[in-house]
C-alpha atoms as a PDB file:
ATOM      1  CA  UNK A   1      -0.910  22.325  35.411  1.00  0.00           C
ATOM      2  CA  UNK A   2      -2.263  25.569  33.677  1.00  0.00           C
ATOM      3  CA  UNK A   3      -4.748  24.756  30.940  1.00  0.00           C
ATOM      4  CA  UNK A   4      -3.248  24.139  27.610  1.00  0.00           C
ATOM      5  CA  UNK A   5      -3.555  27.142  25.393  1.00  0.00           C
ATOM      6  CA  UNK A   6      -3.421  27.731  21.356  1.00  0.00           C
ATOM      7  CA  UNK A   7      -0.335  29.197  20.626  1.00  0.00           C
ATOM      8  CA  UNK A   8       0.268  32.698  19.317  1.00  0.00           C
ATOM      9  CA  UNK A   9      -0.327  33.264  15.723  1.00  0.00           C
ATOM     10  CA  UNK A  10      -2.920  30.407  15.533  1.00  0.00           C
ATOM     11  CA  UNK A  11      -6.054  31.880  15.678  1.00  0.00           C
ATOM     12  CA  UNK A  12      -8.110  34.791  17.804  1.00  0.00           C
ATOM     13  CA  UNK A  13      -6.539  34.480  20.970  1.00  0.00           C
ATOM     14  CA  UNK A  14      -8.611  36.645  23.098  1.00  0.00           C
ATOM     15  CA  UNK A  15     -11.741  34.721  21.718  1.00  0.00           C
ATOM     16  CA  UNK A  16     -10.721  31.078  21.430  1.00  0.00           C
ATOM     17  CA  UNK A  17     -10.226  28.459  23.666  1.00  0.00           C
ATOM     18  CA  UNK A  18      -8.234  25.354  22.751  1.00  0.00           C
ATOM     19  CA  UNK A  19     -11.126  23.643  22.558  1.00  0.00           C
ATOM     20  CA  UNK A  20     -12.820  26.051  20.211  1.00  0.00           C
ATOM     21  CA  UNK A  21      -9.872  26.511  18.138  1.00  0.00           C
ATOM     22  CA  UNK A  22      -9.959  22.512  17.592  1.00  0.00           C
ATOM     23  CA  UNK A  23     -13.446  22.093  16.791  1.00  0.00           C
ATOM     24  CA  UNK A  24     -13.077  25.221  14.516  1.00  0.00           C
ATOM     25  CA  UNK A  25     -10.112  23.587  12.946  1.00  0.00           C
ATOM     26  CA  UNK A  26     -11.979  20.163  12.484  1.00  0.00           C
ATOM     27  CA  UNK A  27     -10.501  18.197  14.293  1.00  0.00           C
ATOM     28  CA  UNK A  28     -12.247  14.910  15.688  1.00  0.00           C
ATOM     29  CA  UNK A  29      -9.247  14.090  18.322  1.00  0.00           C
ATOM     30  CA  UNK A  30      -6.982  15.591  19.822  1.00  0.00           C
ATOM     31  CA  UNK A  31      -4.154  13.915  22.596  1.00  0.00           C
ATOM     32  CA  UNK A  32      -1.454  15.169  24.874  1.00  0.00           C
ATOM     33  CA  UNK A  33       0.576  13.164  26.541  1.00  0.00           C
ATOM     34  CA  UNK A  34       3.547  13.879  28.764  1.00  0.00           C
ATOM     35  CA  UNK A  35       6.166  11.998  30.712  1.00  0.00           C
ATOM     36  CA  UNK A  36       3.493   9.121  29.845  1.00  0.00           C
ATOM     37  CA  UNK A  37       0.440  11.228  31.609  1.00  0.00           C
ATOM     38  CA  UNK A  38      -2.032  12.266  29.678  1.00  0.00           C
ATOM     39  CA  UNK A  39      -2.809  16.091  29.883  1.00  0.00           C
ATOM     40  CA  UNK A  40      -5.199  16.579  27.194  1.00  0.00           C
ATOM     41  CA  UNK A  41      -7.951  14.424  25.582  1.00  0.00           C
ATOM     42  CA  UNK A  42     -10.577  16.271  23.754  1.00  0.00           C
ATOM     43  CA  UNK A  43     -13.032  13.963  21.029  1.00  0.00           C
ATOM     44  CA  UNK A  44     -15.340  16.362  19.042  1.00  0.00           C
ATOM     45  CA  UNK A  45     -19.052  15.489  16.795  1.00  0.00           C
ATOM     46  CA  UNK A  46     -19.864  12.281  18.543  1.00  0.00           C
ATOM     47  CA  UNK A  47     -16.439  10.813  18.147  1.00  0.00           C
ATOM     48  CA  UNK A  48     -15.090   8.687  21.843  1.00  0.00           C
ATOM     49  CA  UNK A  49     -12.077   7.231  22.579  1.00  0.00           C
ATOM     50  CA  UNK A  50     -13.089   3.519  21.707  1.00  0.00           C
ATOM     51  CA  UNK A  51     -14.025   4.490  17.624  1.00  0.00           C
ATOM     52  CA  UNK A  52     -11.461   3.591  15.305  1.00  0.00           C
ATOM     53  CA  UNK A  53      -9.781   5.852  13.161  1.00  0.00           C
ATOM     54  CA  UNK A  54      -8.409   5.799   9.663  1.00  0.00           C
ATOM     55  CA  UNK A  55      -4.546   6.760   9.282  1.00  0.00           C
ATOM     56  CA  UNK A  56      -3.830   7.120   5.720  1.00  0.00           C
ATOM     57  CA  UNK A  57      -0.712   7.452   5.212  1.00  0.00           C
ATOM     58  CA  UNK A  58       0.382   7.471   9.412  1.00  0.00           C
ATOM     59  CA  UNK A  59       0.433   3.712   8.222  1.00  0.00           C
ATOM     60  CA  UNK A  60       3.474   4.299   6.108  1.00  0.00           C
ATOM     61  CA  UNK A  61       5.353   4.851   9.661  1.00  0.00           C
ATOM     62  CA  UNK A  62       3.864   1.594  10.867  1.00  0.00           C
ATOM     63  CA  UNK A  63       5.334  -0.038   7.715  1.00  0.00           C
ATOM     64  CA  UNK A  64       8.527   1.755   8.412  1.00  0.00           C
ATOM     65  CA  UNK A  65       8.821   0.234  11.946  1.00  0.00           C
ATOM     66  CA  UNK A  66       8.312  -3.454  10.493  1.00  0.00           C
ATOM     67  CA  UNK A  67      10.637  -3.198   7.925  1.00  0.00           C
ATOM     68  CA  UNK A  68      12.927  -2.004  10.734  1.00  0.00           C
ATOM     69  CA  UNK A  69      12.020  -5.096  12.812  1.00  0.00           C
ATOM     70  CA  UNK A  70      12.626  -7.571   9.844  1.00  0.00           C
ATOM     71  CA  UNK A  71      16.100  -6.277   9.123  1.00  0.00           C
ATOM     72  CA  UNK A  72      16.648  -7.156  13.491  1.00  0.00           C
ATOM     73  CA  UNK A  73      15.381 -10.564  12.886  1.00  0.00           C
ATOM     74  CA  UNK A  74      17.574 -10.797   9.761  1.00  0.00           C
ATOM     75  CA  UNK A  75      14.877 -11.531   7.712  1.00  0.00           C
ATOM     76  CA  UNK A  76      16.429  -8.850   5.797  1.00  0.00           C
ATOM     77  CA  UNK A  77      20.004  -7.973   5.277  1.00  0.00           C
ATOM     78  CA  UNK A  78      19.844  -4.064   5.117  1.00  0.00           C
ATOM     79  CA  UNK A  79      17.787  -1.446   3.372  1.00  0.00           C
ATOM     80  CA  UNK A  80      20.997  -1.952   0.424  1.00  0.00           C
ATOM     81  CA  UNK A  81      18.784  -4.722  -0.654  1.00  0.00           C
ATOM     82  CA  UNK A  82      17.222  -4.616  -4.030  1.00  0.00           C
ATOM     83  CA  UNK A  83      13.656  -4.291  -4.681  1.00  0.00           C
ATOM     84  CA  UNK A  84      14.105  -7.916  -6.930  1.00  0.00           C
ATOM     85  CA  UNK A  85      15.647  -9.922  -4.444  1.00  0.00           C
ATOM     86  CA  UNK A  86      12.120 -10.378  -3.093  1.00  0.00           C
ATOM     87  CA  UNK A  87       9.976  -9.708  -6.323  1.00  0.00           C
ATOM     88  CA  UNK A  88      11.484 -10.781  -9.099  1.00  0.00           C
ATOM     89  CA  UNK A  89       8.306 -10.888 -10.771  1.00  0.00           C
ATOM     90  CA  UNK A  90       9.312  -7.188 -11.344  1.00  0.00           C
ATOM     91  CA  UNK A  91      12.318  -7.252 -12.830  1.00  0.00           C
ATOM     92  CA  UNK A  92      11.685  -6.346 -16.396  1.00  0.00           C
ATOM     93  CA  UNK A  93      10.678  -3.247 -15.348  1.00  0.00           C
ATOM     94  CA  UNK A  94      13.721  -1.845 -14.345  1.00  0.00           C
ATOM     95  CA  UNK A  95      13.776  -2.228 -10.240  1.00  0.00           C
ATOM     96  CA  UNK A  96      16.533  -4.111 -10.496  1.00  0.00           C
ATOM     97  CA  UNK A  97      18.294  -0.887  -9.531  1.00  0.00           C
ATOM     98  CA  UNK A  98      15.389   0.331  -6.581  1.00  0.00           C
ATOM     99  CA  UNK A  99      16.850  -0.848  -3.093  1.00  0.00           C
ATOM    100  CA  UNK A 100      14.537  -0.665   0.078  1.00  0.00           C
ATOM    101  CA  UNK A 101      16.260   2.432   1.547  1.00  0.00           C
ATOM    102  CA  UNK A 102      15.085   4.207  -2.185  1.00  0.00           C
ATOM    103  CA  UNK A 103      11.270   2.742  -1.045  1.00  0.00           C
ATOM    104  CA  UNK A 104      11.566   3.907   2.515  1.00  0.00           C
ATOM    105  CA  UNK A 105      12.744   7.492   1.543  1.00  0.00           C
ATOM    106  CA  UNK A 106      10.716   7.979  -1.448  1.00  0.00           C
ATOM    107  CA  UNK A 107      13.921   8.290  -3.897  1.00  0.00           C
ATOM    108  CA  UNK A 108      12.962   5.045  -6.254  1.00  0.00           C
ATOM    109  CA  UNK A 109      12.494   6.789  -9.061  1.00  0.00           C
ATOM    110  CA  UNK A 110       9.360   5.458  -9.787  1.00  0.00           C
ATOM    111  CA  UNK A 111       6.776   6.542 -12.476  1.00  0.00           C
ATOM    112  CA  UNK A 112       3.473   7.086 -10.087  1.00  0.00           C
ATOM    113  CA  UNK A 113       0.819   9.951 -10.289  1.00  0.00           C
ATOM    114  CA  UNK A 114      -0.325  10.655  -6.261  1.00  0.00           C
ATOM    115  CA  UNK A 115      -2.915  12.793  -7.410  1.00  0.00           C
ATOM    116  CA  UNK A 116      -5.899  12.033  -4.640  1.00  0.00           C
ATOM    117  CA  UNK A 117      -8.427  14.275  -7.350  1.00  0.00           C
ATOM    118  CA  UNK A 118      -7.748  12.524 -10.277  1.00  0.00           C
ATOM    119  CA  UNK A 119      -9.612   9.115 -10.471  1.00  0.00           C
ATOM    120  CA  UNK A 120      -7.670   7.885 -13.542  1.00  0.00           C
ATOM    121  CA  UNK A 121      -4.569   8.165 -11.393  1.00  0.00           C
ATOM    122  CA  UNK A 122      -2.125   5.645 -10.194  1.00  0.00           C
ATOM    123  CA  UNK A 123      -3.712   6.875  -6.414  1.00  0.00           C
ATOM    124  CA  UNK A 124      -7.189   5.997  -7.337  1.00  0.00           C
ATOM    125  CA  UNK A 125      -5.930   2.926  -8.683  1.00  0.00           C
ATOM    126  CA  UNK A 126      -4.484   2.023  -5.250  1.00  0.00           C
ATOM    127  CA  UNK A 127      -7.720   2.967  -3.501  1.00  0.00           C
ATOM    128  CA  UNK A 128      -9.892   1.582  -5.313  1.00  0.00           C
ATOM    129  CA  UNK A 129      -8.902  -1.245  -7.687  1.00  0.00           C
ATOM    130  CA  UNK A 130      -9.262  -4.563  -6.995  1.00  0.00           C
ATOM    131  CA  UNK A 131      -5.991  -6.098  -7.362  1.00  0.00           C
ATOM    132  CA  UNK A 132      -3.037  -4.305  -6.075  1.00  0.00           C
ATOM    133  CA  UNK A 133      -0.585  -6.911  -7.038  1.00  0.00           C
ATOM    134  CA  UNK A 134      -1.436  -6.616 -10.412  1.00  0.00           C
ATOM    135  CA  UNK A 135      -0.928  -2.769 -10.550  1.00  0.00           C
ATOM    136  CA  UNK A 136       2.602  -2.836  -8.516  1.00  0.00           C
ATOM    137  CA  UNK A 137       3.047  -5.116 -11.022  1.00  0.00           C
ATOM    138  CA  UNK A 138       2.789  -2.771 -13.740  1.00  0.00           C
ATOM    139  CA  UNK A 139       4.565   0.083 -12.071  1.00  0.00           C
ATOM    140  CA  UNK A 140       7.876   1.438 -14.356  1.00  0.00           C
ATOM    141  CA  UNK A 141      10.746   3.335 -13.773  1.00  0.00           C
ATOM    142  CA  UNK A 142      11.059   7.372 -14.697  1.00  0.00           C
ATOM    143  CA  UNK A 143      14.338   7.968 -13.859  1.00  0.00           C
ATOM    144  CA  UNK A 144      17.252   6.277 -11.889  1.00  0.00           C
ATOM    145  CA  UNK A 145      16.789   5.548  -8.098  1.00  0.00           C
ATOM    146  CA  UNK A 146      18.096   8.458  -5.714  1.00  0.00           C
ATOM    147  CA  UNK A 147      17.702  11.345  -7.902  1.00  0.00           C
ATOM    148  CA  UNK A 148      15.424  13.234  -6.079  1.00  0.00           C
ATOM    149  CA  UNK A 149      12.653  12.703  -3.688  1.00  0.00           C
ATOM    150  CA  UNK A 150       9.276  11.979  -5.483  1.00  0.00           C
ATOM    151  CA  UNK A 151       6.006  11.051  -2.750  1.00  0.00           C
ATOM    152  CA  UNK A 152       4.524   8.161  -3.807  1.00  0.00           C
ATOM    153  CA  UNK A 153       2.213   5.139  -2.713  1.00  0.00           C
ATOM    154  CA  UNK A 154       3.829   2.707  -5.041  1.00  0.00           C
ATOM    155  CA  UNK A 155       7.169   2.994  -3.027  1.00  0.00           C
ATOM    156  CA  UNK A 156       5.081   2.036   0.354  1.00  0.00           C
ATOM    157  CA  UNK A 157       3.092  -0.682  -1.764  1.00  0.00           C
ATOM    158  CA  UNK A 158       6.418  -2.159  -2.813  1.00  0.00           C
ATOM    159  CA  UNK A 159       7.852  -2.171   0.460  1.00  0.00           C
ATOM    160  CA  UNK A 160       5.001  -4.293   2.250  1.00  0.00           C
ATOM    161  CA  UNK A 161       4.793  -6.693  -0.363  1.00  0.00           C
ATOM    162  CA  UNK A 162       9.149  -7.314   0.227  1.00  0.00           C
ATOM    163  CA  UNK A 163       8.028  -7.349   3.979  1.00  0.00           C
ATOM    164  CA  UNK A 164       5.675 -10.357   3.592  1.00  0.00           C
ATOM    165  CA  UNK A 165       7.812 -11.921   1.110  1.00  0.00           C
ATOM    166  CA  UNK A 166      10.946 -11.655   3.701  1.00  0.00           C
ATOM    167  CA  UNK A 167       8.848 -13.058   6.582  1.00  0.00           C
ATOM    168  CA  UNK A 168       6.469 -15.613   4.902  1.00  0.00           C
ATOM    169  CA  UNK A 169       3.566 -13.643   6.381  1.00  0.00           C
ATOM    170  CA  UNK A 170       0.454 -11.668   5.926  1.00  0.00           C
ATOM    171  CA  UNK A 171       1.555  -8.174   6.873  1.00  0.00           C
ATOM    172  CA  UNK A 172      -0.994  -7.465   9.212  1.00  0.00           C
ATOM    173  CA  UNK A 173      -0.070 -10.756  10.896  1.00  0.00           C
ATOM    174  CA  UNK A 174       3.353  -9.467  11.313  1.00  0.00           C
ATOM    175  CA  UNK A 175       2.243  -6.370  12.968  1.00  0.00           C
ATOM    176  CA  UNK A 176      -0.193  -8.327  15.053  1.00  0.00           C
ATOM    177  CA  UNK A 177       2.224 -10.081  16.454  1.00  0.00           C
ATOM    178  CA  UNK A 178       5.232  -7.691  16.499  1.00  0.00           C
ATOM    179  CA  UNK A 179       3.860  -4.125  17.699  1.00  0.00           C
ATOM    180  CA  UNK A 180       0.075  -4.922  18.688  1.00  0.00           C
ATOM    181  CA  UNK A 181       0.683  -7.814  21.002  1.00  0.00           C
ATOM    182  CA  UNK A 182       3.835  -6.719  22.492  1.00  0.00           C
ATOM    183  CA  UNK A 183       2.586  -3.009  22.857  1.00  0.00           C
ATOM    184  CA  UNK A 184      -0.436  -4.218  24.425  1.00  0.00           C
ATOM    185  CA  UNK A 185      -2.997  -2.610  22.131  1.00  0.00           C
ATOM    186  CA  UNK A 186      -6.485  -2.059  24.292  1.00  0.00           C
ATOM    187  CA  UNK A 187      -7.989  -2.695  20.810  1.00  0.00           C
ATOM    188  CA  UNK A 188      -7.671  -4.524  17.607  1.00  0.00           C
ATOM    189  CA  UNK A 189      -6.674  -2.859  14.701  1.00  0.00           C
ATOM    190  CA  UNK A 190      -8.194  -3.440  10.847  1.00  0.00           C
ATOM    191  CA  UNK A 191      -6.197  -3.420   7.741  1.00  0.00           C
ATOM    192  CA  UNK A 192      -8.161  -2.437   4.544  1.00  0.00           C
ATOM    193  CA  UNK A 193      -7.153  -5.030   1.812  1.00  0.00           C
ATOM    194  CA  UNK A 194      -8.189  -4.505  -2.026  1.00  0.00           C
ATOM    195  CA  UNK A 195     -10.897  -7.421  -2.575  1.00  0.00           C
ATOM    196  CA  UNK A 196     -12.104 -10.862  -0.956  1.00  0.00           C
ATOM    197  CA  UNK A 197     -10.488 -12.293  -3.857  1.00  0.00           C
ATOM    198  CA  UNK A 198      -6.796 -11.401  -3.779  1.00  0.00           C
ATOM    199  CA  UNK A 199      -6.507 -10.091  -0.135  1.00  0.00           C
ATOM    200  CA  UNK A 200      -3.503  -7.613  -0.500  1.00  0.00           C
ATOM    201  CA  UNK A 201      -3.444  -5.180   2.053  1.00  0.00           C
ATOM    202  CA  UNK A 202      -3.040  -1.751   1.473  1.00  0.00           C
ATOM    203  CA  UNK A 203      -0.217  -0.776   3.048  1.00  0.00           C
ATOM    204  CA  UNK A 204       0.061   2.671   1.514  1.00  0.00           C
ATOM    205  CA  UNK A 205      -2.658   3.512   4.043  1.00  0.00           C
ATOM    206  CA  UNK A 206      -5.605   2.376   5.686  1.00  0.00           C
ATOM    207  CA  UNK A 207      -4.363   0.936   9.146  1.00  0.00           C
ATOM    208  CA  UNK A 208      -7.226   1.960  11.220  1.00  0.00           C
ATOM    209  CA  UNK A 209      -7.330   1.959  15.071  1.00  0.00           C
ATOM    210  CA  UNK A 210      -8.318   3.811  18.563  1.00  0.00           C
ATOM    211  CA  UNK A 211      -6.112   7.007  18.992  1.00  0.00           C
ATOM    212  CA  UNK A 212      -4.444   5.847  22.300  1.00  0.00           C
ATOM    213  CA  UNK A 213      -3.556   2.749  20.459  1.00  0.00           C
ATOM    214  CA  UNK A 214      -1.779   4.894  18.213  1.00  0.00           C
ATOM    215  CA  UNK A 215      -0.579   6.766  20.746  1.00  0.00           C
ATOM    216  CA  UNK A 216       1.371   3.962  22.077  1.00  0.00           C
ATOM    217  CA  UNK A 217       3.374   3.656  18.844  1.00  0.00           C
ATOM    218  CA  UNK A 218       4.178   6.825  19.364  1.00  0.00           C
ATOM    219  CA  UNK A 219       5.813   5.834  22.786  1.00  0.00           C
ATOM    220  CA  UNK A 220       7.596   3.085  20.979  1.00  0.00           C
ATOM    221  CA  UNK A 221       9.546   6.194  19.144  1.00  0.00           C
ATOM    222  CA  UNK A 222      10.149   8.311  22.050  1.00  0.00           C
ATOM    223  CA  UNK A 223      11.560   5.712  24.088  1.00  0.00           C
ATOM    224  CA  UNK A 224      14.003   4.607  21.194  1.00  0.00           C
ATOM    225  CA  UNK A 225      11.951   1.649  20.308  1.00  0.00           C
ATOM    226  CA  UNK A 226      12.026   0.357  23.907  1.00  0.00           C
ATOM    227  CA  UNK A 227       8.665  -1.096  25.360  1.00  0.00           C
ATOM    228  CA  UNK A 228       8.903  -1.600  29.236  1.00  0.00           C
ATOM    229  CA  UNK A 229      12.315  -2.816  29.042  1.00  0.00           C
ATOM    230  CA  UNK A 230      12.203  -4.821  25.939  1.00  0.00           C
ATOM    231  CA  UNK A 231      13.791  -3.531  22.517  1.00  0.00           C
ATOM    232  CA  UNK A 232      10.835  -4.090  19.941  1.00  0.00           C
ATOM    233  CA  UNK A 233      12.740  -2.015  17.105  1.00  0.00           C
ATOM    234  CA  UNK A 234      15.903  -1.600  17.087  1.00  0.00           C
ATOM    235  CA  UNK A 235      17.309   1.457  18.335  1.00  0.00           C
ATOM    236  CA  UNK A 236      19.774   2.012  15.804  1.00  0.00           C
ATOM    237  CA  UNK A 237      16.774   2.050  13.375  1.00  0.00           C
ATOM    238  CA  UNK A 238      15.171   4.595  15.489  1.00  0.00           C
ATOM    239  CA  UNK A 239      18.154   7.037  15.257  1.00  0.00           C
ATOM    240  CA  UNK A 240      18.115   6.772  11.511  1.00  0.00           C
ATOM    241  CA  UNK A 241      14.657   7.266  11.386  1.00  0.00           C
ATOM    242  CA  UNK A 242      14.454  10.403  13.085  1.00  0.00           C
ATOM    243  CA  UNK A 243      17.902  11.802  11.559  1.00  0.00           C
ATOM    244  CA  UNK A 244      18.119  13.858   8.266  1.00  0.00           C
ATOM    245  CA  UNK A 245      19.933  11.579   5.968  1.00  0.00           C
ATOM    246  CA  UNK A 246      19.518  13.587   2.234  1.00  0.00           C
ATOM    247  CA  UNK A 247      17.835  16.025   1.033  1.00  0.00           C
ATOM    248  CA  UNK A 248      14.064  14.761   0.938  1.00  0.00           C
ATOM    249  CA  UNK A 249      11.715  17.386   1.583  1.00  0.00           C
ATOM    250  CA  UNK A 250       8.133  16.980   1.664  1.00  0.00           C
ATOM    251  CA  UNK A 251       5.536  19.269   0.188  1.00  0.00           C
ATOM    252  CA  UNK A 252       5.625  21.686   3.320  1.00  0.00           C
ATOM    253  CA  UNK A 253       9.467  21.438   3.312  1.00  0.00           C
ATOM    254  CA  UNK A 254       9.749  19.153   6.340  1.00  0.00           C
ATOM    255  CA  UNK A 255      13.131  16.462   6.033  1.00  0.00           C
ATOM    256  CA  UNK A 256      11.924  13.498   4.851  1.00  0.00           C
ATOM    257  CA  UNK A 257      13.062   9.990   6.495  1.00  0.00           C
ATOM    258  CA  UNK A 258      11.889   6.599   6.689  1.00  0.00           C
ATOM    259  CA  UNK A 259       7.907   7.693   6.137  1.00  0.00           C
ATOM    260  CA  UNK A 260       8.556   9.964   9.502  1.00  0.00           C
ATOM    261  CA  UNK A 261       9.152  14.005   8.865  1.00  0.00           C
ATOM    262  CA  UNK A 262      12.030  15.530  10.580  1.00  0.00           C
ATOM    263  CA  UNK A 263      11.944  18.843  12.360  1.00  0.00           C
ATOM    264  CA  UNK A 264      14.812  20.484  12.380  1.00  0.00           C
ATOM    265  CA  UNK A 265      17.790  20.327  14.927  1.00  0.00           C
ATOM    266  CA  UNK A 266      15.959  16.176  14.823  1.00  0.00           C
ATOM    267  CA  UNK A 267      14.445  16.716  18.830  1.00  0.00           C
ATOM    268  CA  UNK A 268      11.084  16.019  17.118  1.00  0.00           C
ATOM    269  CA  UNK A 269       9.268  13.986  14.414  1.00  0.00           C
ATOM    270  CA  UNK A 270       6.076  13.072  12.870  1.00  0.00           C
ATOM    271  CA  UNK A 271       3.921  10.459  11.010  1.00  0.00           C
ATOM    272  CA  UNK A 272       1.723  12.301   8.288  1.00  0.00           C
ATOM    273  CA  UNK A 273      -2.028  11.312   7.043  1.00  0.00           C
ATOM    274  CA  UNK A 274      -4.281  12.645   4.175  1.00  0.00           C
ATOM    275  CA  UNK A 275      -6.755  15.422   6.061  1.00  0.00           C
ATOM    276  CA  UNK A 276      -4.736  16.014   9.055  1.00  0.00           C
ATOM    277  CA  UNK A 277      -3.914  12.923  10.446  1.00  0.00           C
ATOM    278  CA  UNK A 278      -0.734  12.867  13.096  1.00  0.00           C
ATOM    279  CA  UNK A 279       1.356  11.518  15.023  1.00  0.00           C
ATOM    280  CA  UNK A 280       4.107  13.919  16.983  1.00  0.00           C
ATOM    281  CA  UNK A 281       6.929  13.131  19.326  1.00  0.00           C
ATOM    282  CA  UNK A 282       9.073  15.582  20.944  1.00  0.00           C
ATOM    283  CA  UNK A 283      12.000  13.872  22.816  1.00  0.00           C
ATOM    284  CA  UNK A 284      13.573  16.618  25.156  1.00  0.00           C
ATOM    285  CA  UNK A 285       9.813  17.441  26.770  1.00  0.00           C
ATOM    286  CA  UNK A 286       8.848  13.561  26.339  1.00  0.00           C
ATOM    287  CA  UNK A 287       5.859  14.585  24.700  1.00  0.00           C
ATOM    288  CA  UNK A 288       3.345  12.826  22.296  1.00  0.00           C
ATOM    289  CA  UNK A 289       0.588  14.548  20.981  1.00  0.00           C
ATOM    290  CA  UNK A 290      -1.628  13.361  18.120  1.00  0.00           C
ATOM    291  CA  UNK A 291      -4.463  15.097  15.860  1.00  0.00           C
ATOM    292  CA  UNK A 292      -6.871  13.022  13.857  1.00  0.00           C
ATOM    293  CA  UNK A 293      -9.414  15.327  11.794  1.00  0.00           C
ATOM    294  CA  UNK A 294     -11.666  15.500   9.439  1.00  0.00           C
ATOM    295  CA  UNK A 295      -9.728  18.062   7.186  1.00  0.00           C
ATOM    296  CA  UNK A 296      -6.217  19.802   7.851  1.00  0.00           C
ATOM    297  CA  UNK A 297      -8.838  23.279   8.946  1.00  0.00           C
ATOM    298  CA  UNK A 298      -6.222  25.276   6.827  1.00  0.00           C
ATOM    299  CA  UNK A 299      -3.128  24.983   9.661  1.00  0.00           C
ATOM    300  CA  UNK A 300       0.336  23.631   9.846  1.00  0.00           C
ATOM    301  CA  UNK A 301      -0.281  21.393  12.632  1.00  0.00           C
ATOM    302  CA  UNK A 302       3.246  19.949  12.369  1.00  0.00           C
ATOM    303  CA  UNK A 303       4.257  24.034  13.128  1.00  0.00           C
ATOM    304  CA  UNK A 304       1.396  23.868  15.921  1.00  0.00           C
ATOM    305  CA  UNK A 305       2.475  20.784  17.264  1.00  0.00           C
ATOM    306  CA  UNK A 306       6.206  22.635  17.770  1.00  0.00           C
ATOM    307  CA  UNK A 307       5.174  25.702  18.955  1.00  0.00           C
ATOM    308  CA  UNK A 308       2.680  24.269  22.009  1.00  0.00           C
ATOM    309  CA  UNK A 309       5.291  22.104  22.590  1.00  0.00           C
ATOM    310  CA  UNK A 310       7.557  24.586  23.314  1.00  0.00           C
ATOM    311  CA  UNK A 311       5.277  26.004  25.841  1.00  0.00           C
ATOM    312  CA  UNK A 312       4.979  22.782  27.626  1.00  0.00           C
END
């Protein structure tokens, strides 16, 4: 195969190499992988292929998937479910109203400020605080649920806390033994949590793990939620996943489903991160490729992602 090249548009292309173009771009990894082969595996400033990565908010699509598997096990009836049939320690704040498919497509109508610069923020809170139970349970209602699409980490907070309530376990237990195990990890994973004392894990965010680990979720997508013959997620939650259901559009104007983006014509997808962190399947070319940085470098890599696949 013919050395992978940047595509046109990105970059000087007489001068740089795809190699330079990455380390230019900061990236710290950078994974191809086709027809379950991998083509391309560059690690940049000291960074190897056993060093865990953070996610940010890739972990969202992680949560996704287990909320997926939950609703298989009938642990939960359907994403019609209501945000109080699991935590009705809530109620009086209007969620009575907030179903799980209003969580999952960020349409709750929750009051939450994302801001990442602000560290009086509802963000910083999340980060940083010490006891996220006690600020998710504080959260209120703006406006009636399905509006309009509003990102938010309160949704995804909300959503693993209705996870471990349906189950009756720690939700990094549940993904232990759900995706890790059964995908065969090559390494374990950490979950940040918010303190010693209270031990809630932030689910917003802050999965951390090897890239070919993540990688391997990434399979899990392509191949309709099918590992090796077994059906860890079920495929019908796949579909919906990766379809364009409403009109949620992120900041960039990508369709918005499930915590996964949505290209258009729905042949590829993506799990997002804060600085450039992702996770990209293309199903016709049966192609993963993944970028973990150390800023987004100033590029669309959701656009780069489609055009060098394309030329694959």
């Amino acid at each position: 195969m013919a050395p992978l090249r940047v595509p046109a548009g990105f970059g000087d292309q007489k001068r740089d190499s795809l190699n330079e173009f990455l380390h230019h771009h900061k990236t710290l990894c950078f994974l191809v992988i086709q027809d379950d082969r991998i083509i391309y595996e560059k690690y940049f400033d000291g960074y190897t292929p056993e060093i865990i990565f953070p996610s940010f908010s890739v972990t969202k699509s992680f949560v996704s998937a287990l909320t997926g598997i939950a609703i298989g096990e009938q642990k939960i009836t359907g994403t019609d479910q209501k945000v109080t049939d699991f935590l009705p320690w809530i109620e009086q704040s209007g969620f009575q109203h907030v179903a799980i498919e209003h969580l999952l497509n960020m349409r709750s109508g929750i009051r939450f400020n994302e801001s990442y610069s602000n560290p009086f923020g509802d963000a910083a809170r999340f980060y940083y605080g010490i006891d996220l139970k006690k600020f998710v349970s504080k959260l209120k209602i703006k406006e009636p649920p399905d509006l309009r699409y509003h990102y938010n980490s309160g949704n995804q907070q909300l959503l693993g806390f209705i996870i471990e309530e349906a189950t009756k376990m720690k939700i990094s237990g549940y993904l232990e033994q759900k995706l890790w195990q059964p995908l065969g990890m090559e390494h374990d994973a950490t979950w940040n949590i918010d303190s010693e004392k209270h031990d809630n894990v932030k689910m917003f965010g802050c999965l951390n793990a090897t890239p070919r680990d993540f990688a391997k979720f990434g399979r899990l997508y392509l191949n309709q939620g099918n590992w090796n013959g077994r059906q860890i997620i079920p495929r019908e939650w796949i579909r919906r996943s990766t379809s364009i259901i409403n009109d949620s559009r992120d900041q960039d104007g990508y369709p918005f489903t499930y915590n996964w983006r949505v290209l258009q014509g729905e042949e590829s997808f993506f799990a997002k991160g804060l600085l450039g962190q992702y996770i990209f399947i293309n199903r016709p070319k049966k192609l993963i490729m993944l970028r973990f940085g150390r800023k987004y470098g100033g590029i669309d890599w959701a656009d780069f992602f489609d055009q060098m696949s394309q030329m694959l």
